[in-house]
Protein backbone atom coordinates (compact mmCIF):
# COMPACT_ATOMS: atom_id res chain seq x y z
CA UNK A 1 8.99 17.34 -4.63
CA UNK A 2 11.09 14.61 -6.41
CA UNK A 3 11.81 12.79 -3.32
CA UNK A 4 8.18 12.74 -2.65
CA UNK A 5 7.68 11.80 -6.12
CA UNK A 6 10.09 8.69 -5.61
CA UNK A 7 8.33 7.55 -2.59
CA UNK A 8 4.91 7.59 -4.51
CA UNK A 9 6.45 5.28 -6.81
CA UNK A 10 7.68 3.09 -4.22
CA UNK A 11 4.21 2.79 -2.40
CA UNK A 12 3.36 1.80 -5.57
CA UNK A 13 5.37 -1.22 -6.04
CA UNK A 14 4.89 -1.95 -2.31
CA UNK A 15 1.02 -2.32 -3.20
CA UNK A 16 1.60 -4.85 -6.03
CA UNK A 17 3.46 -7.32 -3.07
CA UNK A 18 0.31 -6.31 -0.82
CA UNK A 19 -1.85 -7.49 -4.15
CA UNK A 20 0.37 -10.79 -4.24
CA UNK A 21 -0.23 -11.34 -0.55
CA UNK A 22 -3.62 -10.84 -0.61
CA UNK A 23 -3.94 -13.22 -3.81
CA UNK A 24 -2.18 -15.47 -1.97
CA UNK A 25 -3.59 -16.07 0.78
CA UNK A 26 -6.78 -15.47 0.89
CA UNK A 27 -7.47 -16.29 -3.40
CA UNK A 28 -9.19 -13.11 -3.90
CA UNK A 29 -7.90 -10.63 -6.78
CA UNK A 30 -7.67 -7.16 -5.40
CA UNK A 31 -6.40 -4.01 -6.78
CA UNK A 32 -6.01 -0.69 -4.76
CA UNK A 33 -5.88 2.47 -6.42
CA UNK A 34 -3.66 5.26 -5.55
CA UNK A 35 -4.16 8.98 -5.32
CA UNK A 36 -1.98 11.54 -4.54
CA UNK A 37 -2.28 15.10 -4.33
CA UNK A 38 0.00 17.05 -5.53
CA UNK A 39 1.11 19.51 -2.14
CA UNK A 40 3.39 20.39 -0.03
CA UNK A 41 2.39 22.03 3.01
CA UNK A 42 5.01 24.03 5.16
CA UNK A 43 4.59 24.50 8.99
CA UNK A 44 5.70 27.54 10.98
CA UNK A 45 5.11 30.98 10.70
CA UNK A 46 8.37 33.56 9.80
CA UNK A 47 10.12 33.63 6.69
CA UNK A 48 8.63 30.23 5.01
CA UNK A 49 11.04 28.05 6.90
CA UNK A 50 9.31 25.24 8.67
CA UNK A 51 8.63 21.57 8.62
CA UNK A 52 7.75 20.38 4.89
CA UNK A 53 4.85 18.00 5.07
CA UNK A 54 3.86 15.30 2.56
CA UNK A 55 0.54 15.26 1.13
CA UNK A 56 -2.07 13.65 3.93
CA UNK A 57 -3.32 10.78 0.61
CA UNK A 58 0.43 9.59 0.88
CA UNK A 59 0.81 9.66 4.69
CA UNK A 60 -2.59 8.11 4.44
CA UNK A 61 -0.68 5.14 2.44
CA UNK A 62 2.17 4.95 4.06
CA UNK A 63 0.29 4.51 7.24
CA UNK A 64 -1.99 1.24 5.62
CA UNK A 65 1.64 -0.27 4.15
CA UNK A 66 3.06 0.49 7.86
CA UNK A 67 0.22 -1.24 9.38
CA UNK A 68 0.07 -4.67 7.11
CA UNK A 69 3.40 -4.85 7.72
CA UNK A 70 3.27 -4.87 11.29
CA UNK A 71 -0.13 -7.09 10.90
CA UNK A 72 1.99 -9.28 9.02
CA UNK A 73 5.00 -9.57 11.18
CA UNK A 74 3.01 -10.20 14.64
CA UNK A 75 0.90 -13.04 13.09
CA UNK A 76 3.91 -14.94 12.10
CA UNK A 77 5.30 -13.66 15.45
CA UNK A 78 2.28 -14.67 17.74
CA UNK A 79 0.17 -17.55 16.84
CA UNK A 80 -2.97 -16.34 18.00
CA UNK A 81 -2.69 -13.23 16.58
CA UNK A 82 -5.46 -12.37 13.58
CA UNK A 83 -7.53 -9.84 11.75
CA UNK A 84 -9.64 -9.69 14.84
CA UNK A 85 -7.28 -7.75 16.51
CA UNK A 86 -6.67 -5.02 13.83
CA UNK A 87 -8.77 -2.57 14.84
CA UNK A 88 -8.23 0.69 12.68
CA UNK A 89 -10.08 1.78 10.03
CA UNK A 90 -6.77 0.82 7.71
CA UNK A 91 -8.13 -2.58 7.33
CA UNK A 92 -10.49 -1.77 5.38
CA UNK A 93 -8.19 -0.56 2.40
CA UNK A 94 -7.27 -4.31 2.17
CA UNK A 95 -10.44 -5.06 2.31
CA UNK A 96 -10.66 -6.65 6.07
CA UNK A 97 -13.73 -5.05 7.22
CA UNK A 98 -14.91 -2.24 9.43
CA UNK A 99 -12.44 -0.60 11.75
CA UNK A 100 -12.25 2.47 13.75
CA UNK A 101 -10.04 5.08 14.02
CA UNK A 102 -11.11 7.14 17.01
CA UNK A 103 -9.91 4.43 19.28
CA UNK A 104 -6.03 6.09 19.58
CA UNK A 105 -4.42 2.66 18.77
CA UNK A 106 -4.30 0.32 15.36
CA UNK A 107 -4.16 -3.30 17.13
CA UNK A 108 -5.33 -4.58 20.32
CA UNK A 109 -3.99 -7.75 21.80
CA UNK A 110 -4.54 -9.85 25.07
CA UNK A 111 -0.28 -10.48 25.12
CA UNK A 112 -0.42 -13.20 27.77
CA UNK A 113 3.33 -14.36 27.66
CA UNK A 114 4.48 -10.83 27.34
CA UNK A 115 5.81 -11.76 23.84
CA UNK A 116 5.62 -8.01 23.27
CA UNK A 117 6.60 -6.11 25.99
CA UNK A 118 8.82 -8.54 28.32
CA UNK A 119 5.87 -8.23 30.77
CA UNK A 120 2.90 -10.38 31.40
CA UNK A 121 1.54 -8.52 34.38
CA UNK A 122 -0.59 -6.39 32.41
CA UNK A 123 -1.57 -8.77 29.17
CA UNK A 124 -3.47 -6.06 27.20
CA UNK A 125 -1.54 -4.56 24.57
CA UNK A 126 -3.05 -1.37 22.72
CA UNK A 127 -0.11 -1.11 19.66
CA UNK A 128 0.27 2.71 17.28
CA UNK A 129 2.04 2.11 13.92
CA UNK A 130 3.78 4.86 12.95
CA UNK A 131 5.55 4.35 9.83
CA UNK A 132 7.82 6.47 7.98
CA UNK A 133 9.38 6.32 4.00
CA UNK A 134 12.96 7.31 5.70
CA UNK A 135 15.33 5.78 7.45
CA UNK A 136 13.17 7.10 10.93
CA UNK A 137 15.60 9.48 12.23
CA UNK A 138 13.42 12.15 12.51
CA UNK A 139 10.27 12.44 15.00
CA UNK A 140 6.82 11.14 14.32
CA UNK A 141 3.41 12.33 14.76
CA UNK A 142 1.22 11.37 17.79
CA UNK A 143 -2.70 12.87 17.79
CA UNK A 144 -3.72 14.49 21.02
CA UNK A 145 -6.41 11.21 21.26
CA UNK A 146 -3.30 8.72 20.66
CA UNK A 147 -1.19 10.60 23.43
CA UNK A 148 -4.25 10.92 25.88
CA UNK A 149 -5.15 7.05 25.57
CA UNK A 150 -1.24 6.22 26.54
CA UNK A 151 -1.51 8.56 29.83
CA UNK A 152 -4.12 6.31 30.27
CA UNK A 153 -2.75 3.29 29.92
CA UNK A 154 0.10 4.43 31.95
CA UNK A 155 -1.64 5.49 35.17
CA UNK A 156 -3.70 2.34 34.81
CA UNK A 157 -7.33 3.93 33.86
CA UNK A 158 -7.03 2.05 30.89
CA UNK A 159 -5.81 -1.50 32.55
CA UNK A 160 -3.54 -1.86 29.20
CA UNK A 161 0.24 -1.10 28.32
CA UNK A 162 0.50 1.46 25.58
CA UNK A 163 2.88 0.04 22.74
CA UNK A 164 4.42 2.38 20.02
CA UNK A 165 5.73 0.54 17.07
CA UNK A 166 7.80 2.12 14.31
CA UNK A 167 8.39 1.01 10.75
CA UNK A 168 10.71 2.60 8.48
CA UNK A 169 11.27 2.26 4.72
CA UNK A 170 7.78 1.72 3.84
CA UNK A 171 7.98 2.43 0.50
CA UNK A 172 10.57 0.10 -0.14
CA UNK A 173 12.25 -2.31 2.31
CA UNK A 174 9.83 -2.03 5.29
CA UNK A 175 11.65 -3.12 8.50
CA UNK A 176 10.70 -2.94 12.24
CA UNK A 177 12.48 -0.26 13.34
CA UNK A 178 11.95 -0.54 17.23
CA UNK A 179 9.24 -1.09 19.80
CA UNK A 180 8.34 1.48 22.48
CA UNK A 181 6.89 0.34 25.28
CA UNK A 182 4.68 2.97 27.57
CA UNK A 183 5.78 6.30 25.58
CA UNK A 184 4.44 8.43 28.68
CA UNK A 185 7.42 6.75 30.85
CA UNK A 186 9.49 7.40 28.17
CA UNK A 187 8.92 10.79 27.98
CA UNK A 188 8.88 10.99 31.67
CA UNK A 189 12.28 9.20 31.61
CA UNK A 190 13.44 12.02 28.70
CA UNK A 191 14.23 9.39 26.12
CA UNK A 192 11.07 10.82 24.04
CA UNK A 193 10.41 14.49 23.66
CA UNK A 194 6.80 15.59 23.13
CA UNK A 195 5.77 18.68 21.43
CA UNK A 196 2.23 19.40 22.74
CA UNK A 197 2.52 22.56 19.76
CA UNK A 198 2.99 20.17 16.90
CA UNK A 199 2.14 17.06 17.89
CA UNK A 200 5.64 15.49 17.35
CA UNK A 201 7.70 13.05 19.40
CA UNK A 202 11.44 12.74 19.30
CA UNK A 203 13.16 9.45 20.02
CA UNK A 204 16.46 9.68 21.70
CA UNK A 205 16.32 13.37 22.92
CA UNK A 206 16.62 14.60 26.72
CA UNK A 207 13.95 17.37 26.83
CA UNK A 208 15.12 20.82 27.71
CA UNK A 209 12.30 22.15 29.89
CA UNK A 210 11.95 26.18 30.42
């Protein structure tokens, strides 16, 4: 609890820079209010032991912070990259308008240079934050509409390249931690391991099939 104590703090002083930003550049005064509730929520059956889970309202935050970060990094990155291409409904905590989350991706960009992925052969670029408070050494969570729109992209349905981004320290020194470009070969390749039971991938782990 005091660790995820700590990390509410440090969202919190993450949101006054967000404030700043948002002052800055666009001369509007915002202020975003935070509330957490006080859970923990422990997954597996047996004696208690499981994965500890943070509340969903700071996940929730973690997840906007992960994703103006990223927004933030790929407009300086890209110069014809804007709030046009922000697509989740995380925008609209900063007050960027309507977005949507059932899509199964935050961003959507026509990546003509292959500034991205190394690869302009396929320019559309569907990108998934997934941000973290830690250092990002354990797995993150994919939704069963996230994972099903990068098969797609992968055996072409989609006509798009599935992107994975990953931000750590959000809470304090946010950082890009790596890019993943088309999880499902990944997987297939057995540098990600996805747990269709809990919804987690693991970077950097062979699976172990049977």
């Amino acid at each position: 609890l005091d660790e995820i104590i700590e990390d509410v703090e440090l969202v919190r002083v993450l949101i006054v820079h967000v404030e700043d930003d948002i002052r800055r550049l666009h001369g509007v005064h915002v202020h975003f209010a935070l509330s957490i509730r006080c859970e923990l929520v422990c997954e597996g059956g047996g004696g208690g032991k499981g994965r500890r889970r943070p509340p969903e309202s700071l996940l929730k935050m973690f997840g906007a912070v992960g994703e103006h970060f990223v927004f933030q990094q790929l407009r300086q990155l890209l110069g014809d990259f804007d709030l046009t291409n922000w697509k989740s409904k995380a925008k609209e905590i900063f007050g960027y308008g309507e977005g949507d989350d059932s899509l199964g991706y935050d961003f959507e960009y026509h990546d003509a240079r292959g500034a991205i992925t190394g690869d302009a052969s396929v320019p559309r670029c569907l990108i998934e934050v997934k941000s973290t408070g830690s250092e990002g050494s354990d797995g993150f969570e994919m939704t069963t509409n996230e994972w099903e729109t990068a098969i797609r992209c992968h055996t072409g349905a989609e006509n798009a390249v599935y992107v994975i981004v990953r931000v750590i320290r959000t809470g304090s020194r946010p950082e890009l931690l790596d890019i993943l470009v088309d999880p499902i070969q990944l997987h297939l390749d057995g540098v990600l391991d996805y747990s269709s039971r809990d919804l987690l991938v693991a970077v950097g782990k062979v699976r172990h099939d049977g």
